[in-house]
Protein backbone atom coordinates (compact mmCIF):
# COMPACT_ATOMS: atom_id res chain seq x y z
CA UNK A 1 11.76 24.31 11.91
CA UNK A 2 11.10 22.06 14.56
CA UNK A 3 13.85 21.44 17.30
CA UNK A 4 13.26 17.63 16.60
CA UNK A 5 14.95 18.18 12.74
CA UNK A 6 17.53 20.48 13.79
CA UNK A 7 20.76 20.17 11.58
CA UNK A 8 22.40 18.51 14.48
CA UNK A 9 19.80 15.67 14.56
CA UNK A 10 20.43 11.84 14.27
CA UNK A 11 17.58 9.38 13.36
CA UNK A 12 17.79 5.71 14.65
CA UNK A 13 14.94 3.67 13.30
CA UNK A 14 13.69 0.21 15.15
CA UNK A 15 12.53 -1.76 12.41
CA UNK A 16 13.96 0.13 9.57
CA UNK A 17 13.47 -2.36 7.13
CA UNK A 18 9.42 -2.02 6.82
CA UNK A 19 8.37 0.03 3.01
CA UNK A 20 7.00 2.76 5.37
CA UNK A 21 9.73 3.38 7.93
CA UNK A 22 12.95 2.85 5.04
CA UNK A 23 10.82 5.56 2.90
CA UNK A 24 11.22 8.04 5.84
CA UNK A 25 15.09 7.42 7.05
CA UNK A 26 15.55 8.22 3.48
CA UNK A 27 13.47 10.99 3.30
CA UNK A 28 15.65 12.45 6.41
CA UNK A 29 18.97 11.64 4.42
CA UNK A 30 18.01 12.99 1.67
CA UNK A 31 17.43 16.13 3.92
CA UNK A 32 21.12 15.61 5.66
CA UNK A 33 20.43 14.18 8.44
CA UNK A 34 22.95 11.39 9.80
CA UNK A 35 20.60 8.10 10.13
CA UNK A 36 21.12 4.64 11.16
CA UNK A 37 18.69 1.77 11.66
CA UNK A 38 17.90 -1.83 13.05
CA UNK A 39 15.92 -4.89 11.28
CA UNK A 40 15.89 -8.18 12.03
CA UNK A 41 16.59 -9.58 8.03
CA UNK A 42 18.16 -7.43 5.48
CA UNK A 43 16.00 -6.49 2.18
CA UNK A 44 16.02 -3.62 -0.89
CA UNK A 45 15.97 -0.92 1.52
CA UNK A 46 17.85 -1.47 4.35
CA UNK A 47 20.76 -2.07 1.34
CA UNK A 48 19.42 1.33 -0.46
CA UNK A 49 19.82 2.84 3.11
CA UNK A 50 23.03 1.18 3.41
CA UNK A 51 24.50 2.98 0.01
CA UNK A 52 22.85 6.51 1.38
CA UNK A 53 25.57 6.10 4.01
CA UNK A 54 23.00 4.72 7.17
CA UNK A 55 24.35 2.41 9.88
CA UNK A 56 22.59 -0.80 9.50
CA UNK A 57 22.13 -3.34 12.19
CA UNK A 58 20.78 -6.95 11.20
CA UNK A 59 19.74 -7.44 15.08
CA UNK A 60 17.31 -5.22 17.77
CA UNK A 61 20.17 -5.54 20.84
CA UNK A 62 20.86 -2.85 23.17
CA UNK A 63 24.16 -2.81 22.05
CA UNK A 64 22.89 -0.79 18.75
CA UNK A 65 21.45 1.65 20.79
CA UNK A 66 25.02 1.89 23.07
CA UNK A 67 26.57 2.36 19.76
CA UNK A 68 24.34 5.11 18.28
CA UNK A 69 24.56 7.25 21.42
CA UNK A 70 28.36 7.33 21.54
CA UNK A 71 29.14 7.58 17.85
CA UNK A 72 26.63 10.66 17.34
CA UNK A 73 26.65 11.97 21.47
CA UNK A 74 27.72 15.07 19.37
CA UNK A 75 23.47 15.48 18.24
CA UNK A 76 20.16 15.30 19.60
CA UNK A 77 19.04 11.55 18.33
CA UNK A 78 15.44 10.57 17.94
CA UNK A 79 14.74 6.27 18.10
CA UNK A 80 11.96 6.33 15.94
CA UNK A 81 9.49 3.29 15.55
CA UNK A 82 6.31 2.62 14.32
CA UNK A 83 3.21 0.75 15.71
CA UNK A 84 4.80 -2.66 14.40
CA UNK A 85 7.24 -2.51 17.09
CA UNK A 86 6.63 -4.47 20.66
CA UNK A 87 6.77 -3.16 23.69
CA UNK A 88 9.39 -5.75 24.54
CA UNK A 89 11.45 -5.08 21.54
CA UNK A 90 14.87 -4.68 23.33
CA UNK A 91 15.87 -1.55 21.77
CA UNK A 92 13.24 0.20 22.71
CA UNK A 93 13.42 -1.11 25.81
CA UNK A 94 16.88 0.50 26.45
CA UNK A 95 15.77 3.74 25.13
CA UNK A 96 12.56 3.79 27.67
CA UNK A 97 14.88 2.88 30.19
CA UNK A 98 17.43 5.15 29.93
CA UNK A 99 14.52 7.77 28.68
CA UNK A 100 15.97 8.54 25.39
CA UNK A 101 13.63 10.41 22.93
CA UNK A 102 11.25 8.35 21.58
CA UNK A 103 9.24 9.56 18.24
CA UNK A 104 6.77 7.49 16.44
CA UNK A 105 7.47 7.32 12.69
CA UNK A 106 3.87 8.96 11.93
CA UNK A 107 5.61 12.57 14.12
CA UNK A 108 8.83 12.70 11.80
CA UNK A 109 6.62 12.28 8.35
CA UNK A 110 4.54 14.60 9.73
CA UNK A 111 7.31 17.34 10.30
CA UNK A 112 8.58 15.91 6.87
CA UNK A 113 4.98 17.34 5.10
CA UNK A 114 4.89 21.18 6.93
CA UNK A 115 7.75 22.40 4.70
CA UNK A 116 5.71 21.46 1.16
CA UNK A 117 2.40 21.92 -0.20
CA UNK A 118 1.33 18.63 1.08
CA UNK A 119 -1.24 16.18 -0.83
CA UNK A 120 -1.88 13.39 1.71
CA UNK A 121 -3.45 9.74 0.74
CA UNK A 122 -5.42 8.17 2.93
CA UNK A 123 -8.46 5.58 2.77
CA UNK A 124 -8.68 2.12 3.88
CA UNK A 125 -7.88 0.64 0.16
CA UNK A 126 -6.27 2.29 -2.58
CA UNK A 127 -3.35 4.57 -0.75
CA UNK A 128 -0.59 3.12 -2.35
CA UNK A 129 -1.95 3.31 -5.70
CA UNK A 130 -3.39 6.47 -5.52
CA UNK A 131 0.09 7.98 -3.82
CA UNK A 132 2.05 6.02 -7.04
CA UNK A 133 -0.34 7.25 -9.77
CA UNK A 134 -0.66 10.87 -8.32
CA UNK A 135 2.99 11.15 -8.45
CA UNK A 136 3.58 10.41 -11.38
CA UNK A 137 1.57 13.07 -12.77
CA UNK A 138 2.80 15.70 -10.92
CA UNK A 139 6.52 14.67 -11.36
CA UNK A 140 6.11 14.25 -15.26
CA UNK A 141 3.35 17.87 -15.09
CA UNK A 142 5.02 20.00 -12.85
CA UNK A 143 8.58 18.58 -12.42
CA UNK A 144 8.46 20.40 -8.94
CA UNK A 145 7.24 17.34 -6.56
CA UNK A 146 8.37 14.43 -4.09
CA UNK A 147 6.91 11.58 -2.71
CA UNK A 148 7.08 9.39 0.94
CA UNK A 149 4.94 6.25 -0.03
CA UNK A 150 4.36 3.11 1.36
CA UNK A 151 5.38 1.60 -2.33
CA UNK A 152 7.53 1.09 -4.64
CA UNK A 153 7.06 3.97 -7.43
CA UNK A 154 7.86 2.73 -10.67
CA UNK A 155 9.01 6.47 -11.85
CA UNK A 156 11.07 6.61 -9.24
CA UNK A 157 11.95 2.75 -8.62
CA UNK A 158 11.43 3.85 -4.75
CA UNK A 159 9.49 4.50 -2.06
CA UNK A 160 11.35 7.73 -1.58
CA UNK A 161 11.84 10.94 -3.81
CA UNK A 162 12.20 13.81 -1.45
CA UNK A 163 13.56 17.12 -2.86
CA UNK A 164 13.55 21.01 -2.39
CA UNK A 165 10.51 20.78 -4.90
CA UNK A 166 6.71 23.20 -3.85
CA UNK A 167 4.38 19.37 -3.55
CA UNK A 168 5.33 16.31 -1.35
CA UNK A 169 2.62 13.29 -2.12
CA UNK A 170 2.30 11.52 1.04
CA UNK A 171 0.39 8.33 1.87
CA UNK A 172 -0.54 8.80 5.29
CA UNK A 173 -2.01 5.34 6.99
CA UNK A 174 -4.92 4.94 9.34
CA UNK A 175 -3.88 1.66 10.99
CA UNK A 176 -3.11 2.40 14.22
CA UNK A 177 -4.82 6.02 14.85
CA UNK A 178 -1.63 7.83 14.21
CA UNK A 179 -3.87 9.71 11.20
CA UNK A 180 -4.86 12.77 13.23
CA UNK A 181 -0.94 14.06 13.57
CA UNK A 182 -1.25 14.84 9.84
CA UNK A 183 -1.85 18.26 8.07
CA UNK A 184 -2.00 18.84 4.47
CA UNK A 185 -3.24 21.18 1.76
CA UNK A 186 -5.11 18.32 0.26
CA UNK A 187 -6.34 15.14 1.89
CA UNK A 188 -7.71 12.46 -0.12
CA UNK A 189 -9.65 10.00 1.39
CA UNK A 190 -10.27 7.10 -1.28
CA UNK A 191 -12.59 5.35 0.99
CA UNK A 192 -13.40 3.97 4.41
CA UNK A 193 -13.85 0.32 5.75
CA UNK A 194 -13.62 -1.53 8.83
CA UNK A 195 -9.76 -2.69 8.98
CA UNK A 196 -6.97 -3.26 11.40
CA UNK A 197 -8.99 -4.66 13.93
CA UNK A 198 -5.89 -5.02 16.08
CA UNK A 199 -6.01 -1.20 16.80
CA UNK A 200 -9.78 -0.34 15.77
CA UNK A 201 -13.08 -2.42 17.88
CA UNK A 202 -15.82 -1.35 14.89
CA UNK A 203 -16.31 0.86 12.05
CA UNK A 204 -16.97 4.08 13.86
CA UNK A 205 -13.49 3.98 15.57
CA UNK A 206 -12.16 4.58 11.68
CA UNK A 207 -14.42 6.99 10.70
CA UNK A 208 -13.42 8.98 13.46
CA UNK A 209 -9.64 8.65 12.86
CA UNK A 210 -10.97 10.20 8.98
CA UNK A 211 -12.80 12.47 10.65
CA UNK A 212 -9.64 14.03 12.92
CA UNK A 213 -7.30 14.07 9.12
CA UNK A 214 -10.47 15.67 7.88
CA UNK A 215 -10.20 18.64 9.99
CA UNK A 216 -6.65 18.51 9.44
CA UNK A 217 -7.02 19.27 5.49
CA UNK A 218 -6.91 22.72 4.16
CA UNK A 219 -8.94 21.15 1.00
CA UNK A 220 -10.64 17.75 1.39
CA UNK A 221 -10.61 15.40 -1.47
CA UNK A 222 -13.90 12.63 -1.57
CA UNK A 223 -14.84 9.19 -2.84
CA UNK A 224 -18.44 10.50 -3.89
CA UNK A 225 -18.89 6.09 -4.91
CA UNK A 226 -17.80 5.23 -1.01
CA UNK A 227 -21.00 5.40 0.25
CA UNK A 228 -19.47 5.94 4.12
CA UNK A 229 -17.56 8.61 2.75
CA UNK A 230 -20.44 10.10 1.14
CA UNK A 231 -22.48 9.97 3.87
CA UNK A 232 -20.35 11.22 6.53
CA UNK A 233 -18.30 14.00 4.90
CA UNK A 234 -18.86 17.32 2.83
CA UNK A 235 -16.45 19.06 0.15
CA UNK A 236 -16.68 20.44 -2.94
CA UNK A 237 -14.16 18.63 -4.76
CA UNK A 238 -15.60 15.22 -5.40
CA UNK A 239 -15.05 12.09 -7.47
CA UNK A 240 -16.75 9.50 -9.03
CA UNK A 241 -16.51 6.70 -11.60
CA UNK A 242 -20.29 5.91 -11.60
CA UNK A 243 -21.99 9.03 -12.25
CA UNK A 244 -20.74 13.06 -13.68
CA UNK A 245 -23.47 14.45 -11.54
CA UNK A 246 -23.14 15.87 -8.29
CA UNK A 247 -19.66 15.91 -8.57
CA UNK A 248 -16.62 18.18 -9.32
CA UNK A 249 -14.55 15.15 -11.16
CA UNK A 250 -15.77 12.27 -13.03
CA UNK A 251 -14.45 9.34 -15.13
CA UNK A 252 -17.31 7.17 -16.88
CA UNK A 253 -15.59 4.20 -18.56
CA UNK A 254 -16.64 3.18 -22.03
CA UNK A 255 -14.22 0.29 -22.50
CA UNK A 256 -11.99 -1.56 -20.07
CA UNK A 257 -9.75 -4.50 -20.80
CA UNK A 258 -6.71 -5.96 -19.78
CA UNK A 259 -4.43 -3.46 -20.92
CA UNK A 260 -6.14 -0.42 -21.10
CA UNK A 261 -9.22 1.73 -20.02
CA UNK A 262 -11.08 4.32 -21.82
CA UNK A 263 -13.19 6.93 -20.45
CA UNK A 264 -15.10 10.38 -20.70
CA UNK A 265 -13.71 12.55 -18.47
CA UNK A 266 -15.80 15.25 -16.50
CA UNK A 267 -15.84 18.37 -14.80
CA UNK A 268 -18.74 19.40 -12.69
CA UNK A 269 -20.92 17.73 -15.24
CA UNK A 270 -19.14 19.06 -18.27
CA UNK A 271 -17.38 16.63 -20.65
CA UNK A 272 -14.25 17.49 -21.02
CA UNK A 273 -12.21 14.91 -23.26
CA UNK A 274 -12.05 11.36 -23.53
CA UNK A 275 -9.26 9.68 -21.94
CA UNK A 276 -7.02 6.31 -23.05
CA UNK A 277 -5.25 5.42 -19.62
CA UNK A 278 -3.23 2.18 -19.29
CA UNK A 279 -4.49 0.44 -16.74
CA UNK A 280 -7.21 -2.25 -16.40
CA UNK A 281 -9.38 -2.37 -13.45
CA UNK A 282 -12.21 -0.38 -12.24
CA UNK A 283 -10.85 0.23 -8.41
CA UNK A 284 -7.66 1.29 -10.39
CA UNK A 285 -9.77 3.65 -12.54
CA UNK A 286 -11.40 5.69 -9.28
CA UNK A 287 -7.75 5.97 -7.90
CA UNK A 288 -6.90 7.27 -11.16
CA UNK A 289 -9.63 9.90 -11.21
CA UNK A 290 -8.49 10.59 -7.40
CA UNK A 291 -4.91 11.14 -8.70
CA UNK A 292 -5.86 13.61 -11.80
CA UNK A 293 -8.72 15.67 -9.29
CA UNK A 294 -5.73 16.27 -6.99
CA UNK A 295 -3.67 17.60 -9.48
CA UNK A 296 -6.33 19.72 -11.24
CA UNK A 297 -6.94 20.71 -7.75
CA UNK A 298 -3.32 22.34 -7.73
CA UNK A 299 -3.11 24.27 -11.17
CA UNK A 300 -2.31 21.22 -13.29
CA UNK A 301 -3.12 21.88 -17.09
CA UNK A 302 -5.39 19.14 -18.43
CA UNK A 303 -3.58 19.16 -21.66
CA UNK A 304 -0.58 18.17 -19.74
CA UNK A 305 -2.37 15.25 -17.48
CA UNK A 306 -3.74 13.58 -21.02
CA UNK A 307 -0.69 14.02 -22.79
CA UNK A 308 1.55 12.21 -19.59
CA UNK A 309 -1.43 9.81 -18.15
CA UNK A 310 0.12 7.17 -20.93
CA UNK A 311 3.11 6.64 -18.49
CA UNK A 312 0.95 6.06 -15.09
CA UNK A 313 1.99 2.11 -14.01
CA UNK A 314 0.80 0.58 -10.85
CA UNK A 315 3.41 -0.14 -8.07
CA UNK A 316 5.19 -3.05 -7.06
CA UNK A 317 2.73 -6.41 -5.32
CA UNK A 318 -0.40 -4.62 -7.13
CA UNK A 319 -1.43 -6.98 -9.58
CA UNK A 320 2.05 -7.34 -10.83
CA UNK A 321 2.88 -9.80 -13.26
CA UNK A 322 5.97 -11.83 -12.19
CA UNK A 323 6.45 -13.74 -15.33
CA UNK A 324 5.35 -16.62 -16.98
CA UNK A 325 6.99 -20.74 -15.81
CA UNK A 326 6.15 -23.77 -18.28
CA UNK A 327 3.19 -21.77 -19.05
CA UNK A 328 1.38 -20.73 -15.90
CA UNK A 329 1.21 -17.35 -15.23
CA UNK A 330 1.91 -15.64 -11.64
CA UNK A 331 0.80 -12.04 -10.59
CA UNK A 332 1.31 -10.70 -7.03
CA UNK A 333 -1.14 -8.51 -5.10
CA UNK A 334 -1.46 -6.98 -2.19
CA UNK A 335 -5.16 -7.80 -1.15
CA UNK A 336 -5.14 -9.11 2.12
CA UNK A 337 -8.95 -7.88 3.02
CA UNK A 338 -11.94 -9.24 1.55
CA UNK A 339 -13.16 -5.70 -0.77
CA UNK A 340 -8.70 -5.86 -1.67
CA UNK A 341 -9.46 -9.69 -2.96
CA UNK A 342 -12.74 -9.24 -4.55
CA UNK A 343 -11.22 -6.23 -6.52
CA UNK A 344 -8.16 -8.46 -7.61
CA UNK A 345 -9.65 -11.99 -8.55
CA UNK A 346 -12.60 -9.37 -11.00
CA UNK A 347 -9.88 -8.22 -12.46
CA UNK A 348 -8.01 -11.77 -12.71
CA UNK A 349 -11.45 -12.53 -14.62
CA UNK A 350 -11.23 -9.74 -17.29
CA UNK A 351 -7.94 -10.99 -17.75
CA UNK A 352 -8.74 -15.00 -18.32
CA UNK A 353 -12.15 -13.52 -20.51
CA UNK A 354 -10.00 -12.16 -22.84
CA UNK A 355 -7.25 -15.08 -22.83
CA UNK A 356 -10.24 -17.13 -24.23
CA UNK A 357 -9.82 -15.36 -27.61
CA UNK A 358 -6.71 -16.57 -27.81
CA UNK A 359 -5.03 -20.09 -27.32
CA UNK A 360 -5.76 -20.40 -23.47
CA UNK A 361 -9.67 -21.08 -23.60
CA UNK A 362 -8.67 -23.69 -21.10
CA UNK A 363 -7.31 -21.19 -18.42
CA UNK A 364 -8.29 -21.53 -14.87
CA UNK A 365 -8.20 -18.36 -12.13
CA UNK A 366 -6.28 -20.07 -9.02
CA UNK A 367 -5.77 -17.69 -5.94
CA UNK A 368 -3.09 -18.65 -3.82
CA UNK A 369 -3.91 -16.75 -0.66
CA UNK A 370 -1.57 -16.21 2.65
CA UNK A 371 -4.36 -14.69 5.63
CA UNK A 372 -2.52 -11.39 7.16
CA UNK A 373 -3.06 -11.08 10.61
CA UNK A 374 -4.98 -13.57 13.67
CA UNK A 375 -7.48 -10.21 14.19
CA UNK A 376 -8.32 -9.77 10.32
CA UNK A 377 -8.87 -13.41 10.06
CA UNK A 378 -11.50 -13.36 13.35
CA UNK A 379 -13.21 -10.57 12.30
CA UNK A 380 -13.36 -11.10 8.43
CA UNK A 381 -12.93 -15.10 7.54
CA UNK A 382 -17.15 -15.66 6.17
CA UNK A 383 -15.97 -12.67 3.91
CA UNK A 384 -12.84 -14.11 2.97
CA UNK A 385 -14.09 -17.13 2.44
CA UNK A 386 -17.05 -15.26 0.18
CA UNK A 387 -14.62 -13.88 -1.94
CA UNK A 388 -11.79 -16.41 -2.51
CA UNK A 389 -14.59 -19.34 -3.20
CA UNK A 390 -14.70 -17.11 -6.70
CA UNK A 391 -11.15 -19.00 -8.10
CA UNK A 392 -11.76 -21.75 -9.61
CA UNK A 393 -9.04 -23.18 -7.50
CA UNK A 394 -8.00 -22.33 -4.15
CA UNK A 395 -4.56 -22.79 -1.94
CA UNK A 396 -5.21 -21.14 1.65
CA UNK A 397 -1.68 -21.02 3.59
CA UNK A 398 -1.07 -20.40 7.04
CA UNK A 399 -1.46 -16.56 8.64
CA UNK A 400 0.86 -14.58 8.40
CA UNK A 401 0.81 -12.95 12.10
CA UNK A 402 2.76 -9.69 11.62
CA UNK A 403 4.03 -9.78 15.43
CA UNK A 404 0.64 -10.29 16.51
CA UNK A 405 -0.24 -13.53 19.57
CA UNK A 406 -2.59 -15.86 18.29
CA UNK A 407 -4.70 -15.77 21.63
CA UNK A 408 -7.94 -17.14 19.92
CA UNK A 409 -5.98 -20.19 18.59
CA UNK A 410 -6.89 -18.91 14.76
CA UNK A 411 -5.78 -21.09 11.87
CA UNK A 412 -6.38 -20.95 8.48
CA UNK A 413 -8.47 -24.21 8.24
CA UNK A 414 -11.76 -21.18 9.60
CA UNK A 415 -11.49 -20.23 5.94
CA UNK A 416 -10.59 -23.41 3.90
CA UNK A 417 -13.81 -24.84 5.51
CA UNK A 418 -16.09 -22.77 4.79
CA UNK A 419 -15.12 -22.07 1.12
CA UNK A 420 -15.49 -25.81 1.16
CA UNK A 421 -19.13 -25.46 1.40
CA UNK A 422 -19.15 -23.24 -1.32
CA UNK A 423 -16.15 -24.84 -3.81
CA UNK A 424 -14.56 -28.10 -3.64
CA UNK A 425 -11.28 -27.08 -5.16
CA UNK A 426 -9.69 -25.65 -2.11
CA UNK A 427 -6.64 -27.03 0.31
CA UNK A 428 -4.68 -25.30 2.93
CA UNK A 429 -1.50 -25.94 2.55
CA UNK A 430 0.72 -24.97 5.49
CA UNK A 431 3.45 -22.97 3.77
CA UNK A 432 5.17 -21.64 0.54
CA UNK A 433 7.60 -23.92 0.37
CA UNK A 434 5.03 -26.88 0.30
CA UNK A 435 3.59 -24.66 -2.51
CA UNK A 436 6.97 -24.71 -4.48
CA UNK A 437 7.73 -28.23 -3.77
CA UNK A 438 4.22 -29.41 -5.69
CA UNK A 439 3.77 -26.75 -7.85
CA UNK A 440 3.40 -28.13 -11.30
CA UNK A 441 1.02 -31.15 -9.59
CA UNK A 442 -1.04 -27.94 -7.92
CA UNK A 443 -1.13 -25.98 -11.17
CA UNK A 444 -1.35 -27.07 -14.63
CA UNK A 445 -0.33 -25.00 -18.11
CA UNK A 446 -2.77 -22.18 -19.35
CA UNK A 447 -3.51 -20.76 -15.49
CA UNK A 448 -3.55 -17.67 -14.19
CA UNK A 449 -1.90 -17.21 -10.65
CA UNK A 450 -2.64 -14.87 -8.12
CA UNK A 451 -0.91 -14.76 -5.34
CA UNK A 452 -2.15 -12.89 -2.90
CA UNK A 453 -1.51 -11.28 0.81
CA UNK A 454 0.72 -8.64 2.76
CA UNK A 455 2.76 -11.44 4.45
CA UNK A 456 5.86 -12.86 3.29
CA UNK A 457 4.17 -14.56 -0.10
CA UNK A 458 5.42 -12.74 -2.53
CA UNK A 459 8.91 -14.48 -2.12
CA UNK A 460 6.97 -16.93 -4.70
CA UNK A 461 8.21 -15.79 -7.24
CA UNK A 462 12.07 -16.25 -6.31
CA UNK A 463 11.21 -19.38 -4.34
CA UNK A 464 10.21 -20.97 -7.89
CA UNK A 465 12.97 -19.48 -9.81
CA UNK A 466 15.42 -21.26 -7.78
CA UNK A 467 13.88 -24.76 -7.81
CA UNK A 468 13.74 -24.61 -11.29
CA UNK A 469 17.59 -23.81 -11.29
């Protein structure tokens, strides 16, 4: 074992409260390892942590870090952070200072995957879904597997299931280059775009991150539809939702709607059964056919894949339906980059086609959209704008900057401008409680809500519950 994860190790996380760093620091506890963490506002998992036994701090002070080292000077600690964390976060600060170990988060999950038979998500759209839907599978198939994701797994209701079990699913992110520290028995790469221009200047700077976890992975897993993928790539274990040919796993859908999607499945060409799985969407479907290659991959009886598939749900923020209020209905969604957002408002119109049938022929698709990031929004607002001009009706808010300085002076008003030229019925609107305020003059009964983003929008939901109270 690594001297890092030694039994007398402690784990302090900076910014503990983040879905990928609270699914580690439980990970470790779960291991028995004494942990204790730092964020700035309390949520669901710095109070799961909290109940695991952690120490929780609701500031970054060097105080914390004065604390940690005298209450455990009896182990080796690691201050772990991630890429999210400033260089002039105080905390980490101290610990450079007074040259304490430092370990990025992406080192610990990594140490975290050499003790299982790792199967390790990655792409540039898809991970979370694909790490959710895969585990399920092999949870309810082999009862022998755990899961570090960067979501919340319905199965599971966390973001966290580590155990003495033979597989660990693992969603493994690109982001910020930390991609190549990761080795697995499987990698999956679900596709590859230009993203996270904060760490990455153009296209080839990802594919060569893929390319590093590609050399890293006993077995390689492929998007044969991602065309980069396709092109850059070789492996025998394929899949594809367009074609059976020329690849080792297929699903070709028959019927989709909003509840359900049917499909032949294939291997290497041969038709193997037809498949019922219960959840609409075609980006959902190839993350699906990811999730059931990966486990066929690994020994998994097909009998046992169609008999459990009826129990695969998507996590938490992917087009998750919040509820209905006086008869507008709000989903939440993750999309925060312009393929995410095209993917979510085709899927919002399956779901308003169908409505029609029904009483709400007068349903309208509104996208309520909060921009993630200054960089994202420079290097992707003409496609933003492309894709959000498809609502009928469009609310743009203000970004969402994740930590980052706005040195380019970005504001949303890049995108609500150009959609402009495209469709009349957008606004900006500067922020969610403006939204809240006017909501019923904004909306009107009969429409479909998506609210989408990786920001702070999804408090929507809650924000609008409480008014109405």
């Amino acid at each position: 074992m690594d001297k890092e994860l030694l039994p007398k190790s402690h784990f302090h996380f900076i910014g503990v409260g983040g879905i990928g760093m609270s699914a580690i620091a439980m990970g470790l506890i779960k291991k028995g390892y004494s942990v204790s963490g730092s964020d700035l506002v309390k949520n669901d998992e710095t109070n799961k942590l909290e109940l695991l036994g952690a120490v929780i701090f609701t500031s970054q002070k060097q105080e914390n870090i004065e604390y940690v080292t005298s209450k455990f000077n009896n182990k080796l600690i690691n201050f772990v952070v991630s890429s999210a964390i400033k260089p002039e976060n105080e905390e980490l600060n101290y610990c450079r200072k007074k040259n304490l170990i430092i370990k990025h988060r992406s080192e610990i999950l990594a140490i975290l995957m050499q003790s299982y038979n790792s199967l390790a998500v990655a792409g540039s759209h898809g991970k979370t879904s694909t790490s959710t839907f895969l585990s399920t599978l092999l949870e309810l198939c082999t009862h022998n597997s755990s899961s570090i994701t960067g979501g919340i797994i319905p199965i599971y209701n966390s973001n966290c299931h580590l155990e003495n079990t033979k597989f660990l699913v693992a969603e493994v992110d690109e982001s910020d280059g930390t991609i190549n520290k990761y080795k697995s028995d499987i990698g999956i790469i679900n596709n590859i775009d230009f993203d996270h221009c904060d760490h990455f200047s153009d296209l080839d700077e990802v594919l060569s991150s893929f390319k590093d976890f590609a050399s890293n992975s006993k077995k390689l897993l492929l998007n044969y539809d991602c065309e980069i993928t396709r092109n850059n790539f070789h492996s025998d274990n394929t899949w594809s939702i367009t074609s059976k040919n020329n690849v080792a796993y297929a699903i070709i859908p028959t019927e989709i709607n909003k509840s359900y999607t049917i499909g032949k499945y294939y291997e290497n060409g041969n038709l193997i059964n037809n498949l019922n799985i219960p959840i609409p969407g075609l980006h959902n479907l190839s993350n699906i056919t990811a999730s059931i290659a990966a486990s066929r991959m690994i020994g998994v009886d097909f009998i046992e894949i169609k008999k459990n598939i009826k129990y695969l749900k998507l996590p938490k923020k992917r087009f998750e339906f919040r509820g209905e209020i006086n008869e507008r209905y709000l989903y939440d969604d993750y999309a925060h980059h312009p393929n995410e957002i095209k993917a979510t408002i085709k899927l919002g119109r399956l779901f308003i086609k169908e409505n029609r049938n029904n009483d709400l022929r007068k349903s309208r698709l509104i996208a309520i959209f909060q921009p993630h990031r200054y960089s994202r929004v420079k290097q992707f607002f003409k496609e933003i704008a492309e894709e959000l001009s498809k609502a009928d009706i469009i609310y743009v808010t203000s970004i969402y900057g994740a930590g980052e300085k706005n040195e380019n002076q970005i504001n949303s008003k890049i995108i609500t401008n150009l959609i402009y030229k495209q469709n009349k019925n957008v606004n900006y609107i500067d922020n969610y409680h403006e939204i809240t305020k006017n909501f019923y003059e904004l909306t009107k009964k009969g429409d479909l809500i998506l609210n989408m983003g990786a920001g702070d929008c999804h408090n929507l939901w809650s924000m609008l519950n409480t008014t109405k109270n």
